[in-house]
Structure formats: structure tokens, C-alpha cells
N, C-alpha and C. Protein backbone atom coordinates (compact mmCIF):
# COMPACT_ATOMS: atom_id res chain seq x y z
N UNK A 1 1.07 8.49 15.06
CA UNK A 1 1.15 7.84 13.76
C UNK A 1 0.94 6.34 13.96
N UNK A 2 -0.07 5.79 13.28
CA UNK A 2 -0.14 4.50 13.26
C UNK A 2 0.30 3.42 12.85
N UNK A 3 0.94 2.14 13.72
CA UNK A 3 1.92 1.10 13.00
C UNK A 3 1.01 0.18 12.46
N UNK A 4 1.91 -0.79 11.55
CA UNK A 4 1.56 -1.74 11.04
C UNK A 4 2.32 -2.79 10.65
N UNK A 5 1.74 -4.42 10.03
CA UNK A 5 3.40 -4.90 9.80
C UNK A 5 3.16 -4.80 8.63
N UNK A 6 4.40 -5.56 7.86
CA UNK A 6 4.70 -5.22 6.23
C UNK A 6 4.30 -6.96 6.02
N UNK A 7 3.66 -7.20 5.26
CA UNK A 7 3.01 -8.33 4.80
C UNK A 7 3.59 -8.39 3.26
N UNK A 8 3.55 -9.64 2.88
CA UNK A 8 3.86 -10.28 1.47
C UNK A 8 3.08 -11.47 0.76
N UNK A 9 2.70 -10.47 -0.54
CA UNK A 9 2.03 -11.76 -1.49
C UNK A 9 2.40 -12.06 -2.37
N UNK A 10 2.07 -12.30 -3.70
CA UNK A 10 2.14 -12.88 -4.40
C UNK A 10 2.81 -11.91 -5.39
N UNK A 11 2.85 -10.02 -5.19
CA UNK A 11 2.73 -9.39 -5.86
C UNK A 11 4.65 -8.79 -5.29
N UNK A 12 4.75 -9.06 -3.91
CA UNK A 12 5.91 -8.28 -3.35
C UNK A 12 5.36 -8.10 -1.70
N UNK A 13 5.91 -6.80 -1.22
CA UNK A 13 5.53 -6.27 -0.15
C UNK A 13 4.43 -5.40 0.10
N UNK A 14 3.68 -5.04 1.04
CA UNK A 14 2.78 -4.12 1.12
C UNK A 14 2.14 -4.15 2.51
N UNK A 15 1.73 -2.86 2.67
CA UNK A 15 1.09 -2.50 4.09
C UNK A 15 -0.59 -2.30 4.02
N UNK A 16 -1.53 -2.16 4.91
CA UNK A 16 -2.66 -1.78 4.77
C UNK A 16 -2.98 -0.64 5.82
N UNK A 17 -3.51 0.49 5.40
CA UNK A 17 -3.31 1.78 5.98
C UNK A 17 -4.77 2.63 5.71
N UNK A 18 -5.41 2.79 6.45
CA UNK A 18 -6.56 3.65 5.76
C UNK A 18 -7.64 3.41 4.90
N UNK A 19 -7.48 2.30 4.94
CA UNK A 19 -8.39 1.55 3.79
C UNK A 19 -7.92 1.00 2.72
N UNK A 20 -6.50 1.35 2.26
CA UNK A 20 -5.75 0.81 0.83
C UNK A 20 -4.78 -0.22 1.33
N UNK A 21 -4.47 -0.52 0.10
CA UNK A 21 -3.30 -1.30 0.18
C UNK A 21 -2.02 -0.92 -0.20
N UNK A 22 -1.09 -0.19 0.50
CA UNK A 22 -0.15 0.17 -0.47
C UNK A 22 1.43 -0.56 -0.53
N UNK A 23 1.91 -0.26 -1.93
CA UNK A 23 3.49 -1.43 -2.07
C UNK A 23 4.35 -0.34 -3.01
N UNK A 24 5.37 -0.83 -2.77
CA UNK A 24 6.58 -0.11 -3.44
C UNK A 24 6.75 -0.06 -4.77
N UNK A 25 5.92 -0.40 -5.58
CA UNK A 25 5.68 -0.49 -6.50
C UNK A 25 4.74 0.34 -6.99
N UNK A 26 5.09 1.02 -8.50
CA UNK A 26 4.71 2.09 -9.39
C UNK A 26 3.44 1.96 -9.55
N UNK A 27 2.31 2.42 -8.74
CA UNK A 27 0.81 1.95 -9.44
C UNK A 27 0.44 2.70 -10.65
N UNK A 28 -0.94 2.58 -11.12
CA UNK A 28 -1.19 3.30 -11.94
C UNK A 28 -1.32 4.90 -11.57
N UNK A 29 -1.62 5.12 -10.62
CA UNK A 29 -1.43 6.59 -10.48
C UNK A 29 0.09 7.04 -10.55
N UNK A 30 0.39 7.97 -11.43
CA UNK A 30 1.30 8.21 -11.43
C UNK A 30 2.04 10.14 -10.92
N UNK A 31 2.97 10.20 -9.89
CA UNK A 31 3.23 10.96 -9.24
C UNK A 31 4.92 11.23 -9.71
N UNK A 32 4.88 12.10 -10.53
CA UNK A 32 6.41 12.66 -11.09
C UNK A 32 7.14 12.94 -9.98
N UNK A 33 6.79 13.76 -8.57
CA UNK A 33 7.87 14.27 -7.60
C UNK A 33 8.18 13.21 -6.97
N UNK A 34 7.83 12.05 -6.83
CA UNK A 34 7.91 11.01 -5.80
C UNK A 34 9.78 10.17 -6.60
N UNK A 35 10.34 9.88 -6.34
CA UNK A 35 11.33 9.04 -7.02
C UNK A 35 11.27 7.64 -6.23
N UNK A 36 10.97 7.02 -8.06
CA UNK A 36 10.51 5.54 -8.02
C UNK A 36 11.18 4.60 -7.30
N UNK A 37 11.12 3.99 -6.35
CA UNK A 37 11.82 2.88 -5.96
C UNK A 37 11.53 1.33 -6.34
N UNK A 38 10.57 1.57 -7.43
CA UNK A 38 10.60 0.59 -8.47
C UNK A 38 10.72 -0.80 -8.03
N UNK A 39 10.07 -1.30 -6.53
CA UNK A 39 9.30 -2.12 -5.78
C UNK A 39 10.75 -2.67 -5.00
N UNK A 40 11.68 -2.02 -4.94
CA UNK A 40 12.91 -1.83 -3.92
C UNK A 40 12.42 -1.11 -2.44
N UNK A 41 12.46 -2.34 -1.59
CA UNK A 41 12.24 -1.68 -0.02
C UNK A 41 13.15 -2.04 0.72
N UNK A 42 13.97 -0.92 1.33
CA UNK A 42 14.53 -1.19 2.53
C UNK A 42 13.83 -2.38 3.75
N UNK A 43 12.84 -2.10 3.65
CA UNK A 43 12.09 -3.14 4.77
C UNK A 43 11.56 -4.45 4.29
N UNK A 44 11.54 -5.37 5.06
CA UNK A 44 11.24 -6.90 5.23
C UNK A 44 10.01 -7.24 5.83
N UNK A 45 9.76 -8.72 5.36
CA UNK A 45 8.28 -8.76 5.61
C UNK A 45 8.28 -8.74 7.62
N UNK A 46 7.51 -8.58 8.20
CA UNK A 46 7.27 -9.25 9.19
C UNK A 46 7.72 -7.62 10.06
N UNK A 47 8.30 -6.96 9.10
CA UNK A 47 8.29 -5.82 10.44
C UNK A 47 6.72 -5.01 10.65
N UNK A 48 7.29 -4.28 12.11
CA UNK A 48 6.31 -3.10 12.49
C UNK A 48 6.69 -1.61 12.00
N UNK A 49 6.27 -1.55 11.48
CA UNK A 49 6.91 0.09 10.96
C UNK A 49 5.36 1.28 10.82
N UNK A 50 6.05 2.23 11.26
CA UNK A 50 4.67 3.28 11.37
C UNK A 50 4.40 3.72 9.95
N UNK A 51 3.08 3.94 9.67
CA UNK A 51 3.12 4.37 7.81
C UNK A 51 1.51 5.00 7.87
N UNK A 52 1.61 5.95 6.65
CA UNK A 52 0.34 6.25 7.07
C UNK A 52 -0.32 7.15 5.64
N UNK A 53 -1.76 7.34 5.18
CA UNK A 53 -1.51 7.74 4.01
C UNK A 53 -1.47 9.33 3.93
N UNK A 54 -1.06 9.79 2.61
CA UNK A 54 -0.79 11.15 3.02
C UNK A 54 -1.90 12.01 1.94
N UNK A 55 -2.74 12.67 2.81
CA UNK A 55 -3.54 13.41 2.57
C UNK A 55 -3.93 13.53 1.02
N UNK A 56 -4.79 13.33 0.07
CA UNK A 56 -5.10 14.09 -1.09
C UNK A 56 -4.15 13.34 -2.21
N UNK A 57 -3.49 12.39 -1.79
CA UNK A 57 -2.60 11.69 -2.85
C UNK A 57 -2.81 10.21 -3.13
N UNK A 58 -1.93 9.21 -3.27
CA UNK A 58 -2.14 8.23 -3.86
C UNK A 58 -1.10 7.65 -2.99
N UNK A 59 -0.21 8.15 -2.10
CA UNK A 59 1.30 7.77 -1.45
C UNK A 59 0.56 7.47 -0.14
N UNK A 60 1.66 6.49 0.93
CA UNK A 60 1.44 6.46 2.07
C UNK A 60 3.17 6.58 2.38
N UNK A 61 3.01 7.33 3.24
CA UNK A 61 4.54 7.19 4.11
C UNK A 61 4.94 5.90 4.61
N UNK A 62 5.69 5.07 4.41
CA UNK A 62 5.99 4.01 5.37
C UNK A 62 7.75 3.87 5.59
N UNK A 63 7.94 4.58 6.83
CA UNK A 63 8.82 4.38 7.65
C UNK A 63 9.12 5.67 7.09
N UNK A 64 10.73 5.57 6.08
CA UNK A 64 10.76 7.11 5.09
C UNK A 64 11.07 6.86 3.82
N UNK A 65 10.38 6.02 2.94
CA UNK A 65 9.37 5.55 2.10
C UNK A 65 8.29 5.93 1.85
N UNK A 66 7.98 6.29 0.12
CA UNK A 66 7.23 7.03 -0.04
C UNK A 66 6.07 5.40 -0.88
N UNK A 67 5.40 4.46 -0.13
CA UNK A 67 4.84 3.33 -1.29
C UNK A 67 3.44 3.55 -1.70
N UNK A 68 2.81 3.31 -2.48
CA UNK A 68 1.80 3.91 -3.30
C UNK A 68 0.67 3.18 -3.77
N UNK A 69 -0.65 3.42 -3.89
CA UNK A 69 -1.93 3.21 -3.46
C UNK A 69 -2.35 2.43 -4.69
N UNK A 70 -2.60 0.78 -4.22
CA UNK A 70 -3.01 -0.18 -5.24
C UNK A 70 -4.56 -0.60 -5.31
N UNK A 71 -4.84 0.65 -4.26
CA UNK A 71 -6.46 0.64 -4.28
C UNK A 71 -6.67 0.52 -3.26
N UNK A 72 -8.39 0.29 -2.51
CA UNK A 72 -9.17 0.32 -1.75
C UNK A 72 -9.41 -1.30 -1.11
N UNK A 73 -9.10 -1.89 0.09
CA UNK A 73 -9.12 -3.38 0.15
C UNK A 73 -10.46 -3.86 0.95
N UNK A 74 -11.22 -2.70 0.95
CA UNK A 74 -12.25 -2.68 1.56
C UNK A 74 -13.62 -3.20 0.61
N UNK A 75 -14.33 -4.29 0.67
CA UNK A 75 -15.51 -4.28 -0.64
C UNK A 75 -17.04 -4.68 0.47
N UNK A 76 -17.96 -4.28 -0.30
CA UNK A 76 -18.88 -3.96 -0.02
C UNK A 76 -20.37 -5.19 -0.94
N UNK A 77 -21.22 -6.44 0.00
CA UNK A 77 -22.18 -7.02 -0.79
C UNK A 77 -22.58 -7.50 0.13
N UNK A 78 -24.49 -7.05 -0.77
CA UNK A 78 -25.40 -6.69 0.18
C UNK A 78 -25.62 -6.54 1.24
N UNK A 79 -25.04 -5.15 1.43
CA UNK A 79 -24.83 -4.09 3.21
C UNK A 79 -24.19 -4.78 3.84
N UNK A 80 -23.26 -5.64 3.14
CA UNK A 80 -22.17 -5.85 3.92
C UNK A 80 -20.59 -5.56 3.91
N UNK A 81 -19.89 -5.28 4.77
CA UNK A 81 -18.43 -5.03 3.99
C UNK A 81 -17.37 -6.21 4.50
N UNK A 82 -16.62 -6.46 3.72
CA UNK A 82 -15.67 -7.25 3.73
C UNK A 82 -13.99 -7.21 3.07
N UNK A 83 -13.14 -7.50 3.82
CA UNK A 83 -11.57 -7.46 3.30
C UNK A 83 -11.49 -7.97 1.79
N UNK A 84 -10.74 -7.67 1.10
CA UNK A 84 -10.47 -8.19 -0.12
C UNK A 84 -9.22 -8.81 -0.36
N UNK A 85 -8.63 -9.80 -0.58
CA UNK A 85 -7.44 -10.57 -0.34
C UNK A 85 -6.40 -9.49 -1.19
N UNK A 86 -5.46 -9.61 -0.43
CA UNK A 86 -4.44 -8.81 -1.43
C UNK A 86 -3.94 -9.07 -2.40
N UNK A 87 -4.14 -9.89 -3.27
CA UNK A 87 -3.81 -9.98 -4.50
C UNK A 87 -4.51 -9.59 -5.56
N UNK A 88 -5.85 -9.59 -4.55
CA UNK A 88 -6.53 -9.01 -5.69
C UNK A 88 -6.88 -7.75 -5.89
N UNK A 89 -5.76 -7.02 -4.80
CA UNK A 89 -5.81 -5.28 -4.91
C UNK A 89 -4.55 -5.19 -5.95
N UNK A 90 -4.41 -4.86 -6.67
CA UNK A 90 -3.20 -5.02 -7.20
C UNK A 90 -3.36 -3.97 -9.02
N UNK A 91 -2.80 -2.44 -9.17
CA UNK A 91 -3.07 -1.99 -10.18
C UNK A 91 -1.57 -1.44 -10.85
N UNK A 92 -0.52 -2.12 -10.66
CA UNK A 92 0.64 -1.54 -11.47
C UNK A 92 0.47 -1.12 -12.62
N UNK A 93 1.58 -0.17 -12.53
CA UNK A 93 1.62 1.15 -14.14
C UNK A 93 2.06 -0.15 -15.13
């Protein structure tokens, strides 16, 4: 399982995992079985914690935290790809 640290912007906390960005916070996808932690994290910026996304959903595991997919931070101009700052991944419900 792959680590990462927990980074902070402008928005809260969040990890980058797989290509997304994900934070503890309610995105627009919305997942009834998950219970909201409503951008409440046990964890602090600056740690290493393993997290990872989980198959076919919108969630990434981080640590045992379920935080959730504010999009893709990956962008793409002319055949080129490039990071997208994290703030500007950002799709809360």
C-alpha cells in the first residue's frame, strides 16, 4: 500500500493518490454508506500515512478514513501533462 503525506490548502487537508486529490470533505459525489466526517480528520498536516483509492468509487482509504475524490489533479495542454495546484481541484457537495 502506498504512502503519502497529508498536505494543506486553502480548502483544509488532502492527499494525492492515483491521480486525484482527495479530502475529508463531502464532494459532490455522493456515497450514502460512507459516514460523513464532514472535513473532521484525525490526521495532521505533515504526516506519512498509507492511503490509497478504492476501486470503482469516488473514496480513497487514508489511514482508516474513508476521504473522497475532488477530482483528477492531473491536466493535459498541447501533449503535454501537468499538476494542477490544489485549490483548484476542489468540488464540494
Amino acid at each position: 500500500m502506498p504512502t503519502t503525506k497529508i498536505k494543506k490548502d486553502s480548502h483544509g487537508l488532502y492527499v494525492r493518490t492515483d491521480g486525484s486529490i482527495f479530502r475529508p470533505q463531502q464532494s459532490n459525489y455522493r456515497y450514502e454508506i460512507i459516514n460523513d466526517i464532514n472535513g473532521q480528520s484525525k490526521y495532521k498536516e505533515g504526516e506519512t500515512i498509507k492511503a490509497y483509492h478504492c476501486s470503482q468509487t469516488p473514496l480513497a482509504k487514508v489511514g482508516d478514513e474513508y476521504w473522497f475524490s475532488h477530482g483528477c489533479y492531473i491536466g493535459f495542454k498541447d501533449g503535454k501533462t501537468f499538476n494542477l495546484k490544489s485549490d483548484d481541484v476542489w468540488k464540494c457537495a
